[in-house]
PDB file of N, CA and C in Angstrom:
ATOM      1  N   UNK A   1      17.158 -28.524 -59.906  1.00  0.00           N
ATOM      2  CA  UNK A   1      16.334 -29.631 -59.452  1.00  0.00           C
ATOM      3  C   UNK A   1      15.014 -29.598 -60.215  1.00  0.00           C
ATOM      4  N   UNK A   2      14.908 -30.749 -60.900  1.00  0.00           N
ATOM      5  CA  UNK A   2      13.522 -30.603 -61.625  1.00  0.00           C
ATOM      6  C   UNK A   2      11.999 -30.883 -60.745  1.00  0.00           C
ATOM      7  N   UNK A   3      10.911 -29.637 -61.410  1.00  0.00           N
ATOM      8  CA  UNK A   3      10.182 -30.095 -60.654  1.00  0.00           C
ATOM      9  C   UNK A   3       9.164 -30.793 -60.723  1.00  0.00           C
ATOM     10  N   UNK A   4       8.498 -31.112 -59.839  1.00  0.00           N
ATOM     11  CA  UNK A   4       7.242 -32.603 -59.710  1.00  0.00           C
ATOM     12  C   UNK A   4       6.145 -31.840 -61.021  1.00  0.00           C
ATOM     13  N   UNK A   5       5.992 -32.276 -62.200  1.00  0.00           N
ATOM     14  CA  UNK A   5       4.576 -31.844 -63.063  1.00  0.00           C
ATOM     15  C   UNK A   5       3.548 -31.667 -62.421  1.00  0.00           C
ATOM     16  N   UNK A   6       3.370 -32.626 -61.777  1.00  0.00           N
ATOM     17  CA  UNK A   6       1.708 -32.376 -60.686  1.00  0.00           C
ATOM     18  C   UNK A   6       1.376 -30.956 -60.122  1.00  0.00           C
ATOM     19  N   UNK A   7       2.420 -30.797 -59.236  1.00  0.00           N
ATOM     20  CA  UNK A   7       2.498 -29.991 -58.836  1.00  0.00           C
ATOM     21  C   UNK A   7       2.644 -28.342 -58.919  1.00  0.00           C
ATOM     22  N   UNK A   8       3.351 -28.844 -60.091  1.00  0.00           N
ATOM     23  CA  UNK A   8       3.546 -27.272 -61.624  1.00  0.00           C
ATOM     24  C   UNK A   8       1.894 -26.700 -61.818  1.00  0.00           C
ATOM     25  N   UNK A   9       1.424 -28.132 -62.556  1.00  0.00           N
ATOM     26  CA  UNK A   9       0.086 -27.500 -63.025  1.00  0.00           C
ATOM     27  C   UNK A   9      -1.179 -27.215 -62.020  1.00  0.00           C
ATOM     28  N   UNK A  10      -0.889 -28.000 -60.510  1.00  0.00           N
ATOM     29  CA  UNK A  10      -1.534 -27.356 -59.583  1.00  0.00           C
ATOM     30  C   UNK A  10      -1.746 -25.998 -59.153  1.00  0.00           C
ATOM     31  N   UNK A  11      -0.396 -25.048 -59.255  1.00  0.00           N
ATOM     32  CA  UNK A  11       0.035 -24.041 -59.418  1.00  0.00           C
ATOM     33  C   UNK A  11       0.210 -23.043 -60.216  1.00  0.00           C
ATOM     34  N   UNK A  12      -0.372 -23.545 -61.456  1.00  0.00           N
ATOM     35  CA  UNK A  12      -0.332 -22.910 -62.939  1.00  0.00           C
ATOM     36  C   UNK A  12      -1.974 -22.046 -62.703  1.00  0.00           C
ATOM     37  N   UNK A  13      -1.955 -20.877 -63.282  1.00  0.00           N
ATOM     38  CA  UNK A  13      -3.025 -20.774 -63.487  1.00  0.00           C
ATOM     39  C   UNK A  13      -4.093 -20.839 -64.239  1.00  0.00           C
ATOM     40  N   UNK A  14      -4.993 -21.528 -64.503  1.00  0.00           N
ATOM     41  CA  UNK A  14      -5.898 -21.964 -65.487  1.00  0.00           C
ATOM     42  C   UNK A  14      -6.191 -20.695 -66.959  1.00  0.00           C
ATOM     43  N   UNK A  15      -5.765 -19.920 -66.950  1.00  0.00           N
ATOM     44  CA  UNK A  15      -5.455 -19.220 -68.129  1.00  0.00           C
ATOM     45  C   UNK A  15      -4.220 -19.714 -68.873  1.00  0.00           C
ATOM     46  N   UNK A  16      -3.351 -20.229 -68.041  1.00  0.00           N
ATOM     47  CA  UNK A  16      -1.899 -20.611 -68.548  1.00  0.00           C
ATOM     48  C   UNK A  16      -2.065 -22.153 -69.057  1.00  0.00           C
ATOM     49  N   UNK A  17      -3.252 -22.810 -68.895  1.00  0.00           N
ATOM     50  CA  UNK A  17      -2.707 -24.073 -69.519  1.00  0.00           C
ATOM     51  C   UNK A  17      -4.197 -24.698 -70.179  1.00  0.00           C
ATOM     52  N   UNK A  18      -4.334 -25.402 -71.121  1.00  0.00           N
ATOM     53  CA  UNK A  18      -5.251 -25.552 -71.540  1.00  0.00           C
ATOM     54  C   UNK A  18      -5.162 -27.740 -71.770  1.00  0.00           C
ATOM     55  N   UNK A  19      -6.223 -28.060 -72.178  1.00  0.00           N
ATOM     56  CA  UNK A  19      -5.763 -30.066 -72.517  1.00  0.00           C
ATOM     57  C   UNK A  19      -6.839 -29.905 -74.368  1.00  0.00           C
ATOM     58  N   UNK A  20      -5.866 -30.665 -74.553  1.00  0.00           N
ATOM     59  CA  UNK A  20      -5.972 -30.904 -76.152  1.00  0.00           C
ATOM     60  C   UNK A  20      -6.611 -32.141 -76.159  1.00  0.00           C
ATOM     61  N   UNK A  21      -7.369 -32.471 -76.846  1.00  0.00           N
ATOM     62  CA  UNK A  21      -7.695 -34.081 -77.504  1.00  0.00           C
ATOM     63  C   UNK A  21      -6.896 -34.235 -78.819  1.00  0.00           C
ATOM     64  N   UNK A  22      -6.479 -35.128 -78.845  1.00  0.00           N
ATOM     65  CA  UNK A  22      -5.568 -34.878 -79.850  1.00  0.00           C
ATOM     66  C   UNK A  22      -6.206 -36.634 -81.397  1.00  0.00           C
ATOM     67  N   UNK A  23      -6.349 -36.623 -81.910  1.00  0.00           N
ATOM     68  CA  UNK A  23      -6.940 -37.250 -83.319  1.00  0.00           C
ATOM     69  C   UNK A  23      -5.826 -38.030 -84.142  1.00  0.00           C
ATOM     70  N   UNK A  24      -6.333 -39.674 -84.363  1.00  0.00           N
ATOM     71  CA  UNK A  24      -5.440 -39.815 -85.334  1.00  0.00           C
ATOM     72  C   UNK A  24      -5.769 -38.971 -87.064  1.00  0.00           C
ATOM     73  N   UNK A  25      -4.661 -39.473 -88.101  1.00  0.00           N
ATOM     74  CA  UNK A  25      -5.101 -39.213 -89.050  1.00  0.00           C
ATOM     75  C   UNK A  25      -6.430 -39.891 -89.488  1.00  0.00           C
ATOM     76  N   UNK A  26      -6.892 -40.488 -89.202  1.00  0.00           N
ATOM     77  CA  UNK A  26      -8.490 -41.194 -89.387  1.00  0.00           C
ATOM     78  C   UNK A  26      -9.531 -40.794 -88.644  1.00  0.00           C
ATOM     79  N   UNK A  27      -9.405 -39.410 -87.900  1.00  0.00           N
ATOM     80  CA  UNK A  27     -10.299 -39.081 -87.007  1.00  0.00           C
ATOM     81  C   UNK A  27     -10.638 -39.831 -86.093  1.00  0.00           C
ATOM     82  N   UNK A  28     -10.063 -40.509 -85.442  1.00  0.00           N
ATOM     83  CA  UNK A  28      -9.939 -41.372 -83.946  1.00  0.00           C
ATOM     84  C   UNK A  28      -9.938 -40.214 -82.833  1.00  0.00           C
ATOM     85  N   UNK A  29      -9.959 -40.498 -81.801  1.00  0.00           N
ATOM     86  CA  UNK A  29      -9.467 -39.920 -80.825  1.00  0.00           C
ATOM     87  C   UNK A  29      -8.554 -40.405 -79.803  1.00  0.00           C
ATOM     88  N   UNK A  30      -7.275 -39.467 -80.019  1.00  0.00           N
ATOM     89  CA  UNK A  30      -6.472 -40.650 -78.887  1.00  0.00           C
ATOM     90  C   UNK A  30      -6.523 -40.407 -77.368  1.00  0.00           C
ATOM     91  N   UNK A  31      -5.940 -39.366 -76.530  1.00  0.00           N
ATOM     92  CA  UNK A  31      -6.076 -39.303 -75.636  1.00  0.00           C
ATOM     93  C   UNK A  31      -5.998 -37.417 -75.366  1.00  0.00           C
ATOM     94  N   UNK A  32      -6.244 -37.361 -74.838  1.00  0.00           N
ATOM     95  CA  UNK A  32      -6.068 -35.817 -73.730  1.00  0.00           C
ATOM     96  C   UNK A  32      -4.287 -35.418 -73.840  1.00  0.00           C
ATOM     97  N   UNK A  33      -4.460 -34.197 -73.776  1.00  0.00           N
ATOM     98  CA  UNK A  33      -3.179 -33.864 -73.561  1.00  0.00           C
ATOM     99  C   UNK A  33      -2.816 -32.488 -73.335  1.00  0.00           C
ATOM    100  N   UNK A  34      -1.913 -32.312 -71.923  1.00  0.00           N
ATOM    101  CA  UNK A  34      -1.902 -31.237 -71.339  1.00  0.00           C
ATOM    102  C   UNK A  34      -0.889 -30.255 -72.170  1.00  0.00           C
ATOM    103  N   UNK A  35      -1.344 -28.907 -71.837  1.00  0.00           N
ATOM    104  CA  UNK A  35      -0.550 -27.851 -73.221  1.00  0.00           C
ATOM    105  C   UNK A  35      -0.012 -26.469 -71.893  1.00  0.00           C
ATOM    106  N   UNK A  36       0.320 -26.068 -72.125  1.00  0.00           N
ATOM    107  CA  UNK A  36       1.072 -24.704 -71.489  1.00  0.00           C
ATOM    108  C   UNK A  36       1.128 -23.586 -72.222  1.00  0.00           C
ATOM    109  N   UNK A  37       0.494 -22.354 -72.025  1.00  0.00           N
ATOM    110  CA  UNK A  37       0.876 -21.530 -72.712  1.00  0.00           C
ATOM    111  C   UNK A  37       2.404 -20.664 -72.353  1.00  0.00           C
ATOM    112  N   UNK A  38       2.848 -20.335 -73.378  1.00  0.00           N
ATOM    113  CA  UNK A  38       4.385 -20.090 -73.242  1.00  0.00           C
ATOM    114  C   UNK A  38       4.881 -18.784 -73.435  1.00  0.00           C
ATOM    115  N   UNK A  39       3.805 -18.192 -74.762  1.00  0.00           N
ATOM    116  CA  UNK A  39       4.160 -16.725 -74.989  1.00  0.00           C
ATOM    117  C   UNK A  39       2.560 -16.527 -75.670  1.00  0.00           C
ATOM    118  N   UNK A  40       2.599 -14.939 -75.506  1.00  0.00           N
ATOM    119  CA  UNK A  40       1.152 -14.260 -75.992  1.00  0.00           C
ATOM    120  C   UNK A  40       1.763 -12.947 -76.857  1.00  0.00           C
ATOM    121  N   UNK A  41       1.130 -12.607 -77.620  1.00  0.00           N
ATOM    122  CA  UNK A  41       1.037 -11.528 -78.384  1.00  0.00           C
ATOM    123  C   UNK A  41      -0.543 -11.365 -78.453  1.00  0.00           C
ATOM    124  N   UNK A  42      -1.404 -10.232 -78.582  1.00  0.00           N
ATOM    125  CA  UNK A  42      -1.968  -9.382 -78.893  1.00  0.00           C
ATOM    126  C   UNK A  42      -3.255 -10.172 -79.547  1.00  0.00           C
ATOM    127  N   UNK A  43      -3.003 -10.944 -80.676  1.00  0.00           N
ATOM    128  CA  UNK A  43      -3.641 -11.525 -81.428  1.00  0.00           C
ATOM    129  C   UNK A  43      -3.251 -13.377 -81.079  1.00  0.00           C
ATOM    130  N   UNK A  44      -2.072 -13.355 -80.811  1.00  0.00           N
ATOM    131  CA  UNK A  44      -1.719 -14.864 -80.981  1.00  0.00           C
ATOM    132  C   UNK A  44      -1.374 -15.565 -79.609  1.00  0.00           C
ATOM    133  N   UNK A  45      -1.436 -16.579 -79.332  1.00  0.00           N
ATOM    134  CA  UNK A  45      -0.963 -17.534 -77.875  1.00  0.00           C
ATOM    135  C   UNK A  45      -0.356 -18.550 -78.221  1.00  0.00           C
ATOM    136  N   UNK A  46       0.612 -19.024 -78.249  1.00  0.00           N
ATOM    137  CA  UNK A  46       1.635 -20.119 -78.446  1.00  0.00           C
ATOM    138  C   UNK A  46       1.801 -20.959 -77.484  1.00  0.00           C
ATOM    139  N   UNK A  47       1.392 -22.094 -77.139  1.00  0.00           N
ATOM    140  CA  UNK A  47       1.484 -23.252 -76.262  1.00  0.00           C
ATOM    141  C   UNK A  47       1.887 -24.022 -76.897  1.00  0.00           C
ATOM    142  N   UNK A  48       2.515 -24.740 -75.650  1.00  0.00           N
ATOM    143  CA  UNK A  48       3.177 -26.498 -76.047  1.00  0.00           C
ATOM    144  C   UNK A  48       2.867 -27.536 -75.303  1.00  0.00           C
ATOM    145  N   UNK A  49       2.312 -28.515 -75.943  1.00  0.00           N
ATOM    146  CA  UNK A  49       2.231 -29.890 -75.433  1.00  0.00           C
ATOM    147  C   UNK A  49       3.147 -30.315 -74.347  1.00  0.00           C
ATOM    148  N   UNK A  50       3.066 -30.873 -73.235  1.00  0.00           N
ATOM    149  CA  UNK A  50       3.874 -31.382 -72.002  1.00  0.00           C
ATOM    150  C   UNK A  50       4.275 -33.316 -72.393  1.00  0.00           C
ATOM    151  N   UNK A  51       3.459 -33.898 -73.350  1.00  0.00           N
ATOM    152  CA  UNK A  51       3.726 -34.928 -73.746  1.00  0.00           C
ATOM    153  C   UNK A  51       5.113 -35.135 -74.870  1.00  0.00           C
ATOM    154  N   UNK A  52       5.596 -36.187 -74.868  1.00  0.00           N
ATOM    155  CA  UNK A  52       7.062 -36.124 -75.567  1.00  0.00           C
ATOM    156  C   UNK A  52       6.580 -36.947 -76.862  1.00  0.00           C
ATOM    157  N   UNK A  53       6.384 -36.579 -78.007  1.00  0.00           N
ATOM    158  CA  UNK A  53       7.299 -35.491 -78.417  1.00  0.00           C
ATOM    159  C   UNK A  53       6.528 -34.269 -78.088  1.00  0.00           C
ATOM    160  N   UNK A  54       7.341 -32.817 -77.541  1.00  0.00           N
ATOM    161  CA  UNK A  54       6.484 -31.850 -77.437  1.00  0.00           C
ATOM    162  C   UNK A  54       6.111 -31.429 -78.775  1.00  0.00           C
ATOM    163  N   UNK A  55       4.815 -30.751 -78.875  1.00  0.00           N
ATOM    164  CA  UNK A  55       4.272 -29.949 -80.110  1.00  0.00           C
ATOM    165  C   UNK A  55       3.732 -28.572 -79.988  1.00  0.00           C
ATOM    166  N   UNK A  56       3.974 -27.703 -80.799  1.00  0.00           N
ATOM    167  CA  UNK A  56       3.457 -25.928 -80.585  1.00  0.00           C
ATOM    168  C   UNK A  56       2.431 -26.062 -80.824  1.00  0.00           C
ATOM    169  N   UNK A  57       1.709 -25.629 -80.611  1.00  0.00           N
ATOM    170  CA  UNK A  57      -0.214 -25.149 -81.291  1.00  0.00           C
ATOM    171  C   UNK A  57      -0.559 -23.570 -80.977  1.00  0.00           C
ATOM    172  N   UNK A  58      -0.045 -23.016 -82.210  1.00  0.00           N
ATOM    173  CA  UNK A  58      -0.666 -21.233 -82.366  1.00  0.00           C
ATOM    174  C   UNK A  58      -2.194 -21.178 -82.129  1.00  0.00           C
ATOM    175  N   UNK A  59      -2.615 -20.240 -81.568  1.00  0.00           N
ATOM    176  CA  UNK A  59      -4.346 -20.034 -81.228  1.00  0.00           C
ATOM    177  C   UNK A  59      -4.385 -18.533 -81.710  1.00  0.00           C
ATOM    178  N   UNK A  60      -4.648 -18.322 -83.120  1.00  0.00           N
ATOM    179  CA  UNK A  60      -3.995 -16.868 -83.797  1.00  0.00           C
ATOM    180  C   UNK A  60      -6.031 -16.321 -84.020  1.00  0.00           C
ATOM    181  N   UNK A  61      -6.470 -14.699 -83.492  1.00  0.00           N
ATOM    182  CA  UNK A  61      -7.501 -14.319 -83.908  1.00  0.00           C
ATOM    183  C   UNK A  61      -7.303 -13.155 -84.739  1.00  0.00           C
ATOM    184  N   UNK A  62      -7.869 -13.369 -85.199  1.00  0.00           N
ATOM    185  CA  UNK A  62      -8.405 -12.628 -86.795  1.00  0.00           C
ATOM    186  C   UNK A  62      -8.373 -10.973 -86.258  1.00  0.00           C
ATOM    187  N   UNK A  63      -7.913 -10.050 -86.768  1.00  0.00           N
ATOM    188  CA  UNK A  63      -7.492  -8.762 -86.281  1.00  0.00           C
ATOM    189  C   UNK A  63      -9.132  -8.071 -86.839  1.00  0.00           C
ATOM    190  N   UNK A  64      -9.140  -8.570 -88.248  1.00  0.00           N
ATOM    191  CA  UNK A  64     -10.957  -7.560 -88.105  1.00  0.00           C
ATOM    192  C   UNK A  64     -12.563  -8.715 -88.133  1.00  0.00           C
ATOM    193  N   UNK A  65     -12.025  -9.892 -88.128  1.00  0.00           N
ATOM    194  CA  UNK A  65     -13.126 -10.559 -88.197  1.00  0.00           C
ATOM    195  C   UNK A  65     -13.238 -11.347 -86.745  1.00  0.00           C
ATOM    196  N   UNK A  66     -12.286 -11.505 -85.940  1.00  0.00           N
ATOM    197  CA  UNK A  66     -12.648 -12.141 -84.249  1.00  0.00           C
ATOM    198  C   UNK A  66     -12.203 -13.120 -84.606  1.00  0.00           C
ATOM    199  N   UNK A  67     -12.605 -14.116 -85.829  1.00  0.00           N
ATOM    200  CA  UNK A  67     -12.306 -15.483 -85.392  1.00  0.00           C
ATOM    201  C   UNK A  67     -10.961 -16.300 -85.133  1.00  0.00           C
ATOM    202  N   UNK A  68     -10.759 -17.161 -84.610  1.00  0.00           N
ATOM    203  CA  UNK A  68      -9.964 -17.943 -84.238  1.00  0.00           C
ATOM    204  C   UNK A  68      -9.578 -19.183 -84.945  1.00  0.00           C
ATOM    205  N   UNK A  69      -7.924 -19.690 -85.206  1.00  0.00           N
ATOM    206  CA  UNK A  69      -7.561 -20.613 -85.890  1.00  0.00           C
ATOM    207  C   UNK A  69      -7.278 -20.766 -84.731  1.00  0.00           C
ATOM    208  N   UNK A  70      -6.768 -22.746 -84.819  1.00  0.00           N
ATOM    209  CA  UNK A  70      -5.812 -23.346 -83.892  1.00  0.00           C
ATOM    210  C   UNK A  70      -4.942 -24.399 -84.953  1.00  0.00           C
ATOM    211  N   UNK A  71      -3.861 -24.254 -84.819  1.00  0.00           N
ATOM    212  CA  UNK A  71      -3.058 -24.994 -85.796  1.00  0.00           C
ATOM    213  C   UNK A  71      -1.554 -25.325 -84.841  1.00  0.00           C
ATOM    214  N   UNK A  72      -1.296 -26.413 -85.243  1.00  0.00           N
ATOM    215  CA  UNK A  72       0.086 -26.951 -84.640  1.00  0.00           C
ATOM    216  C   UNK A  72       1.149 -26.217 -85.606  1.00  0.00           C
ATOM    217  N   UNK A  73       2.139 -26.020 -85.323  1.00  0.00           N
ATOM    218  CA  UNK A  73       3.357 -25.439 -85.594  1.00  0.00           C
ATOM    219  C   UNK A  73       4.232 -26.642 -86.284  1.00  0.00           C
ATOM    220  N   UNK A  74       4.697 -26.946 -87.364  1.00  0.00           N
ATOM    221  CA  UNK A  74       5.286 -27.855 -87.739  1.00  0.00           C
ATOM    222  C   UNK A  74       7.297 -27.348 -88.112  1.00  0.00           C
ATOM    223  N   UNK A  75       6.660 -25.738 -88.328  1.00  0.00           N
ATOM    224  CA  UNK A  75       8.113 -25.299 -88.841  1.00  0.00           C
ATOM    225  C   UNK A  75       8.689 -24.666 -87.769  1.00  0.00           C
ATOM    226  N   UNK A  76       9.647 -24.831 -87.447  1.00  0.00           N
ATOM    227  CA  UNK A  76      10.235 -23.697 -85.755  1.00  0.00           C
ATOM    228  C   UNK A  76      10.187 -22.421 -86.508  1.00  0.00           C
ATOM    229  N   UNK A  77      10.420 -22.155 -87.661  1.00  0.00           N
ATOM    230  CA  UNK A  77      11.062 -20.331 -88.117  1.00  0.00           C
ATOM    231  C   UNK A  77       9.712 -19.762 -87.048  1.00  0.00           C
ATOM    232  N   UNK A  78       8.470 -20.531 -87.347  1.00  0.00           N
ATOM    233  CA  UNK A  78       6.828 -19.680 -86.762  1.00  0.00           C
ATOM    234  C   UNK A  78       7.027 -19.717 -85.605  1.00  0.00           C
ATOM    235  N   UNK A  79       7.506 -21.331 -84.604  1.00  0.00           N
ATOM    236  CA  UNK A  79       7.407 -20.761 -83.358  1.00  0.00           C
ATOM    237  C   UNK A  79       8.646 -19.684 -82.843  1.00  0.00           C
ATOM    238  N   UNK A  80       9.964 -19.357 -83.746  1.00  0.00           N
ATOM    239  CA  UNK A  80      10.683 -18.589 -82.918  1.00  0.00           C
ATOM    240  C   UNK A  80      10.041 -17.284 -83.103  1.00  0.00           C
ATOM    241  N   UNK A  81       9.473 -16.991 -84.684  1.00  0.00           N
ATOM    242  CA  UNK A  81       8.737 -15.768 -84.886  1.00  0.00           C
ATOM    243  C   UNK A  81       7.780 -14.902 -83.888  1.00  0.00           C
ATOM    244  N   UNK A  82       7.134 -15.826 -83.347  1.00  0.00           N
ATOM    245  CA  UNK A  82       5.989 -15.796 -82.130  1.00  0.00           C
ATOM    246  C   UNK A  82       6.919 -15.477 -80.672  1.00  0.00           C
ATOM    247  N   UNK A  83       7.948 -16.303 -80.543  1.00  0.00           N
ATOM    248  CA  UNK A  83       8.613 -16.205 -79.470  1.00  0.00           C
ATOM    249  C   UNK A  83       9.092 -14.960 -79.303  1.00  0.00           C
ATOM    250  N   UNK A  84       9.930 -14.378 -80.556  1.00  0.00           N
ATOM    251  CA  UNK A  84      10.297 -12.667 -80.960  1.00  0.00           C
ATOM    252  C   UNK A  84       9.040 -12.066 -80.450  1.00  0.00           C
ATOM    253  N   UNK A  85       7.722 -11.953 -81.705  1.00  0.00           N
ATOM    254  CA  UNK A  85       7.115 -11.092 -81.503  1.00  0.00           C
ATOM    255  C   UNK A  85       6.539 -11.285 -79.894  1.00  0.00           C
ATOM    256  N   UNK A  86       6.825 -12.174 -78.972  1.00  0.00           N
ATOM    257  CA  UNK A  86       6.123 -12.040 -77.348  1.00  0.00           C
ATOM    258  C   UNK A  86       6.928 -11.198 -76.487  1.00  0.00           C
ATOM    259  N   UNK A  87       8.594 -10.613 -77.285  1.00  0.00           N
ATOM    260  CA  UNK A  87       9.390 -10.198 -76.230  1.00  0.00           C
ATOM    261  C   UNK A  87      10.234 -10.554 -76.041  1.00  0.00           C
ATOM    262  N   UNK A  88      10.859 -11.587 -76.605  1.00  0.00           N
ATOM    263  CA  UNK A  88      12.687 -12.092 -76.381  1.00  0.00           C
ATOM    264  C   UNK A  88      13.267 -10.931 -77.198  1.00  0.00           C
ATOM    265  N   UNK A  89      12.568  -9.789 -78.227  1.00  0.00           N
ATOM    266  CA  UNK A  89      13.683  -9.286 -78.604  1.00  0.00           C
ATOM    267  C   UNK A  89      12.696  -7.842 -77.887  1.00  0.00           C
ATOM    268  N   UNK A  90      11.919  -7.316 -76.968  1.00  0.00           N
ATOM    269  CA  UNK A  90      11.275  -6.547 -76.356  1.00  0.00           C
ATOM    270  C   UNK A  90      10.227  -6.092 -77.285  1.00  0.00           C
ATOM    271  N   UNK A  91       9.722  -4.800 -77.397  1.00  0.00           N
ATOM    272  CA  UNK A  91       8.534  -4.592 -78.420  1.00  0.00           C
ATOM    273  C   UNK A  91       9.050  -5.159 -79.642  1.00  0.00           C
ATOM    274  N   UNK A  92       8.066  -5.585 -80.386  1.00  0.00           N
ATOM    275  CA  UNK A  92       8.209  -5.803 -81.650  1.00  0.00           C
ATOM    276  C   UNK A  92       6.600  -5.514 -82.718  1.00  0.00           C
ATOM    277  N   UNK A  93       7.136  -4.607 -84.180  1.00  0.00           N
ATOM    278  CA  UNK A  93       6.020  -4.620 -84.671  1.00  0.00           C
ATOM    279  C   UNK A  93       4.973  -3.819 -83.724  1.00  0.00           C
ATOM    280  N   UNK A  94       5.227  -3.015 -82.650  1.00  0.00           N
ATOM    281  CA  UNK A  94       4.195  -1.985 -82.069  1.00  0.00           C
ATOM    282  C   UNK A  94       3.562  -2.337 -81.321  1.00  0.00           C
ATOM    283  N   UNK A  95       3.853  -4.052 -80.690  1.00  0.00           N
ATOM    284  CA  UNK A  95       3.677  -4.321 -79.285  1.00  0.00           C
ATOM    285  C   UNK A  95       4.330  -4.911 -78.863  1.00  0.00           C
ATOM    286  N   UNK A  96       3.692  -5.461 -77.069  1.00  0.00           N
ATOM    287  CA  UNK A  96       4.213  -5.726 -76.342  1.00  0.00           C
ATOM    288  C   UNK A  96       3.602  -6.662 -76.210  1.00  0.00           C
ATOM    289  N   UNK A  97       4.818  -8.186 -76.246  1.00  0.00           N
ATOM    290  CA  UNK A  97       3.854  -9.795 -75.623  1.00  0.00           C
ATOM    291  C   UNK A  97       4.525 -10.038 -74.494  1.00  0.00           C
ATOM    292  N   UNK A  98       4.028 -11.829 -74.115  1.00  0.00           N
ATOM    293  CA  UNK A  98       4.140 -11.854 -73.079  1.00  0.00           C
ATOM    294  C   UNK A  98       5.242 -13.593 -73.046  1.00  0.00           C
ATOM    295  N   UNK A  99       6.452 -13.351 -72.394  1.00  0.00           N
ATOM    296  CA  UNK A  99       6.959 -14.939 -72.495  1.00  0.00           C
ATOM    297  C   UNK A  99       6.357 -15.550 -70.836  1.00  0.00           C
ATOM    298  N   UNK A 100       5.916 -16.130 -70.659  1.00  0.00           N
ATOM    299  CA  UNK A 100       5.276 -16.909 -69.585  1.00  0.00           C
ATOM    300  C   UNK A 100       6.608 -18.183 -68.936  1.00  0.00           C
ATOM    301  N   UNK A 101       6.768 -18.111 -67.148  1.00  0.00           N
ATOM    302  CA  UNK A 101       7.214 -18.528 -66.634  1.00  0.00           C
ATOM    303  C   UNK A 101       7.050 -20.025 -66.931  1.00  0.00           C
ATOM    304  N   UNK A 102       6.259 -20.353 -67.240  1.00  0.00           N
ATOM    305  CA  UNK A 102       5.948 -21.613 -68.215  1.00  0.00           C
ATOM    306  C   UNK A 102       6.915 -22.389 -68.682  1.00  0.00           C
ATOM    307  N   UNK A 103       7.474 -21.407 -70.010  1.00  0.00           N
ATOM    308  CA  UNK A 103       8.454 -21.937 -70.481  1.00  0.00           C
ATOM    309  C   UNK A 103       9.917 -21.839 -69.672  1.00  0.00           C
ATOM    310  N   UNK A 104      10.848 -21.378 -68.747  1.00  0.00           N
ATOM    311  CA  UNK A 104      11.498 -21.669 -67.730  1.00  0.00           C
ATOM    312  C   UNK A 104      11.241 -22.955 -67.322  1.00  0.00           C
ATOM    313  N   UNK A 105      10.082 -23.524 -66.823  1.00  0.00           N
ATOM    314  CA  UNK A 105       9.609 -24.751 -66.455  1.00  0.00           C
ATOM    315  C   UNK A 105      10.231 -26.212 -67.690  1.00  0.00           C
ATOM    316  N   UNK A 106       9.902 -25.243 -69.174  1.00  0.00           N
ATOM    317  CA  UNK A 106       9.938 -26.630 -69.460  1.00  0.00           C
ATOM    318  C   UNK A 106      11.337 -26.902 -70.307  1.00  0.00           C
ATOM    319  N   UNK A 107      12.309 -25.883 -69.629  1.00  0.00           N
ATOM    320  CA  UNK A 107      13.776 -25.589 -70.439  1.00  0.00           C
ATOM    321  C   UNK A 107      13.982 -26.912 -69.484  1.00  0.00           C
ATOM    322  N   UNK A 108      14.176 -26.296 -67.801  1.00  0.00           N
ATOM    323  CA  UNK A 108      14.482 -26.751 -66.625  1.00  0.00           C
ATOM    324  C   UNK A 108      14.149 -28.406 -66.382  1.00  0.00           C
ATOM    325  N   UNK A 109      12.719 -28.621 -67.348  1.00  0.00           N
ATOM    326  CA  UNK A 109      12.490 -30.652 -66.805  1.00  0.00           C
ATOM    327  C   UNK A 109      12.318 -30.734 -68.725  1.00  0.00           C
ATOM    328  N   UNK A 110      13.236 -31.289 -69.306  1.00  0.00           N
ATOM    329  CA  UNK A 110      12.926 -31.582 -70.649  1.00  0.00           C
ATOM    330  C   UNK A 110      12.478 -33.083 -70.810  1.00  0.00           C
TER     331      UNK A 110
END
């Protein structure tokens, strides 16, 4: 039984989901858009857009300098890579990530 969105992200916890503004190619702004995080590694957080078409957006920090990229995912090989290194195949590379109940959610209402 799929469930009510409202109600998902009522229940989500505000670490788990973040809203995007999202830009045309002309630097417009179009609208807001709600994201889920899905899996974590160490350095990286992988969320997806709840709007159709869904989209990945990596939030990857810099291992000796701190800073932070945010980039959409255009190729799957990166998001399954990310998905591995969070734990579908258990440690990987000398840690431990995290797959978030999240994604269950968004197998379950596509």
């Amino acid at each position: 039984m799929p469930l009510d969105l409202a109600s998902f992200l009522q229940h989500t916890p505000d670490a788990e989901k973040t809203t995007l503004q999202l830009y045309t190619p002309d630097g417009r702004a179009t609208y807001p858009c709600q994201a889920l995080l899905i899996a974590q590694t160490r350095l990286q957080k992988l969320y997806i857009t709840l709007e159709t078409p869904r989209r990945y957006l990596a939030h990857t920090r810099d291992a000796d300098t701190g800073e932070v990229e945010i980039d959409f995912l255009r190729d799957y090989t990166e998001v399954e890579a990310l998905l591995e290194d969070a734990g579908l195949d258990g440690i990987h590379d000398g840690e431990q990530g995290i797959l978030y109940h999240n994604l269950l959610f968004l197998l379950m209402n596509p």
